[in-house]
Protein backbone atom coordinates (compact mmCIF):
# COMPACT_ATOMS: atom_id res chain seq x y z
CA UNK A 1 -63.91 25.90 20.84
CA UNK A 2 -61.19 24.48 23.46
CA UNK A 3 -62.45 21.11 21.75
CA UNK A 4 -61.87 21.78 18.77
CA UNK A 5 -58.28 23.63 19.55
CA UNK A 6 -57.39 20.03 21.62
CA UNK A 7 -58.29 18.29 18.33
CA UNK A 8 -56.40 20.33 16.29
CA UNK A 9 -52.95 20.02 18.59
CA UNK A 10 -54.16 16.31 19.01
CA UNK A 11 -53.89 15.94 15.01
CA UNK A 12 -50.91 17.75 14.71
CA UNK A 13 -49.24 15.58 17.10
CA UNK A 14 -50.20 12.78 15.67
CA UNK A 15 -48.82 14.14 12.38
CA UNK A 16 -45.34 14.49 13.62
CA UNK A 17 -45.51 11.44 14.99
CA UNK A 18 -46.37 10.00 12.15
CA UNK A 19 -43.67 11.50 9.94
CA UNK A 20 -40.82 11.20 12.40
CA UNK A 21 -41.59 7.63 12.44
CA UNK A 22 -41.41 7.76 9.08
CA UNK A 23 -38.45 9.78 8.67
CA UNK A 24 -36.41 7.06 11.53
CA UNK A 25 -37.90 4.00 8.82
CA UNK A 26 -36.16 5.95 6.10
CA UNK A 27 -32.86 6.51 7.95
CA UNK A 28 -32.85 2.49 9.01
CA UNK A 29 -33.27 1.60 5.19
CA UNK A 30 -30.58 3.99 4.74
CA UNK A 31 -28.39 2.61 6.95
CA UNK A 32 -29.19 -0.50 5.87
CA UNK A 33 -28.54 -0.06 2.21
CA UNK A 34 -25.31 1.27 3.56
CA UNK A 35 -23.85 -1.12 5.05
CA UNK A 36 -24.84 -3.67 2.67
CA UNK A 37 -22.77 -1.20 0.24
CA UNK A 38 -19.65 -1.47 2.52
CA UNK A 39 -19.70 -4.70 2.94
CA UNK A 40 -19.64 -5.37 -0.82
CA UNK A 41 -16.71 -2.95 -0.87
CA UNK A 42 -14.88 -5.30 1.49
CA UNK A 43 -15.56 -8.27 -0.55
CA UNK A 44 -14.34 -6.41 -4.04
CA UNK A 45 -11.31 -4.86 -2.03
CA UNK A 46 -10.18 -8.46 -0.83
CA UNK A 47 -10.96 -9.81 -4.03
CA UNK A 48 -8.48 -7.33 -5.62
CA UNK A 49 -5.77 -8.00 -2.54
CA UNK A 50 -5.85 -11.48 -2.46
CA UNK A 51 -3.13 -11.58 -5.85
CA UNK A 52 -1.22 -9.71 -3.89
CA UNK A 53 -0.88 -11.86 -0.71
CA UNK A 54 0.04 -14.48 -2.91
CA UNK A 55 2.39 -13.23 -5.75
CA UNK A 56 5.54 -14.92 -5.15
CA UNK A 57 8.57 -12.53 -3.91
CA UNK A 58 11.60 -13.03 -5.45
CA UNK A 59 13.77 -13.28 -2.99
CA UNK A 60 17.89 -12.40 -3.45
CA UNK A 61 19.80 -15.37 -4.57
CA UNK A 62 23.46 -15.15 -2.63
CA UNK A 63 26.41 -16.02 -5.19
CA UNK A 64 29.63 -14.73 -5.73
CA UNK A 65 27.82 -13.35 -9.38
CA UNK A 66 24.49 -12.37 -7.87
CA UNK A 67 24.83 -9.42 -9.50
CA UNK A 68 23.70 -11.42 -12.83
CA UNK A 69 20.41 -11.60 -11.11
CA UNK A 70 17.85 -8.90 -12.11
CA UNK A 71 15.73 -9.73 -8.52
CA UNK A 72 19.11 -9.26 -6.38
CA UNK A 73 19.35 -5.82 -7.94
CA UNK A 74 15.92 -4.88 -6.92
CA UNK A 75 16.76 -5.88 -3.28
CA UNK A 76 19.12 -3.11 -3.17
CA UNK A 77 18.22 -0.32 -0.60
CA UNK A 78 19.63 3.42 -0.32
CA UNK A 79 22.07 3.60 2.79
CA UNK A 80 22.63 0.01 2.73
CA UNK A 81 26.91 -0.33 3.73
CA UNK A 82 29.30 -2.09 1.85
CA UNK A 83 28.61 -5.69 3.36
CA UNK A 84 25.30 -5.71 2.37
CA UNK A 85 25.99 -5.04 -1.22
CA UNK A 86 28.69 -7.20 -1.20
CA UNK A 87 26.83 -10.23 -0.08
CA UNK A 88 23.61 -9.61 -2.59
CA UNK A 89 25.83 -8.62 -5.54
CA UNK A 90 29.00 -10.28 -4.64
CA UNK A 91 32.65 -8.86 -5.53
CA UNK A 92 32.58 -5.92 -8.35
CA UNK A 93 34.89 -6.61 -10.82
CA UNK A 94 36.46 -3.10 -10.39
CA UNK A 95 36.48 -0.39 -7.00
CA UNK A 96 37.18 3.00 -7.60
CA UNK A 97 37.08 4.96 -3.85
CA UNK A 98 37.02 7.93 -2.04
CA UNK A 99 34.05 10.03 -0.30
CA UNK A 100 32.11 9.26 -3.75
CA UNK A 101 32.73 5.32 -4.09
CA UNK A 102 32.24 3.81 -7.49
CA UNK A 103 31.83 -0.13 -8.14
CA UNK A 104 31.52 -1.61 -11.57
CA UNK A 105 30.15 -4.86 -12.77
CA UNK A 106 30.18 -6.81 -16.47
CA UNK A 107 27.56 -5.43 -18.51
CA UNK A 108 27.60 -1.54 -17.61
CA UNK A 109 26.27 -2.53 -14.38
CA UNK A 110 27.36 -0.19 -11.42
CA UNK A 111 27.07 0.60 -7.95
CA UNK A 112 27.34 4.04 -6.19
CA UNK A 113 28.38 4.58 -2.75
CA UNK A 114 28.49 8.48 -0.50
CA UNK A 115 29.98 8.18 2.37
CA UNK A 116 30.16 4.31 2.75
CA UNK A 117 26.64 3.86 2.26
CA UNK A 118 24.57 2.87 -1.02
CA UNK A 119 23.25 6.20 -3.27
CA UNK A 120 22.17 4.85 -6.48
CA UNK A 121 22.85 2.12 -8.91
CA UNK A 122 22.59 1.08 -12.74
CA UNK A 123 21.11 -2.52 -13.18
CA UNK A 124 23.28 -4.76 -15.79
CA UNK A 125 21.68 -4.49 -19.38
């Protein structure tokens, strides 16, 4: 009887052994597959990036009329002072001031300054 008991708990161990081992093989193929799955993520993300890194900026172009130029517009930044505006856009053709400071350009183009600093603007059409 004690025998057979010890056999018994000897099979059952052996039975958890066997399906822990099991259940550790599993998780490592898991794990595996996993990061074989991120790693073909990173590939696919730099893939996508890589356009990116090397689309060409346009970069301001500094002229007494680089407000003609679509890309000197799109440098523009909120709170930038009247300087900065002046040297990407050059001299507006017309200044009309106070705490709300308008400056217009040929072709309904405009700037808007509150309280010396860029708020908005319209981009020539």
């Amino acid at each position: 009887m004690r025998s057979q008991r010890l056999m018994k708990n000897g099979l059952v161990v052996c039975l958890l052994l066997t399906l822990s081992f099991g259940s550790m093989a599993s998780d490592s193929d898991r794990i595996t597959q996993l990061e074989k799955e991120v790693q073909e993520l990173k590939t696919r993300l730099s893939t996508l990036e890589s356009p990116l890194d090397k689309a060409v900026i346009q970069k301001p172009t500094l002229t007494s009329e680089g407000w003609r130029k679509l890309a000197n517009w799109r440098s523009l930044k909120k709170g930038m002072s009247f300087e900065e505006v002046r040297e990407i856009l050059g001299e507006p053709g017309r200044i009309r001031g106070g705490t709300l400071t308008d400056w217009t350009y040929p072709d309904q183009a405009s700037v808007t300054f509150l309280n010396d600093r860029l708020f908005g603007w319209t981009e020539p059409r």
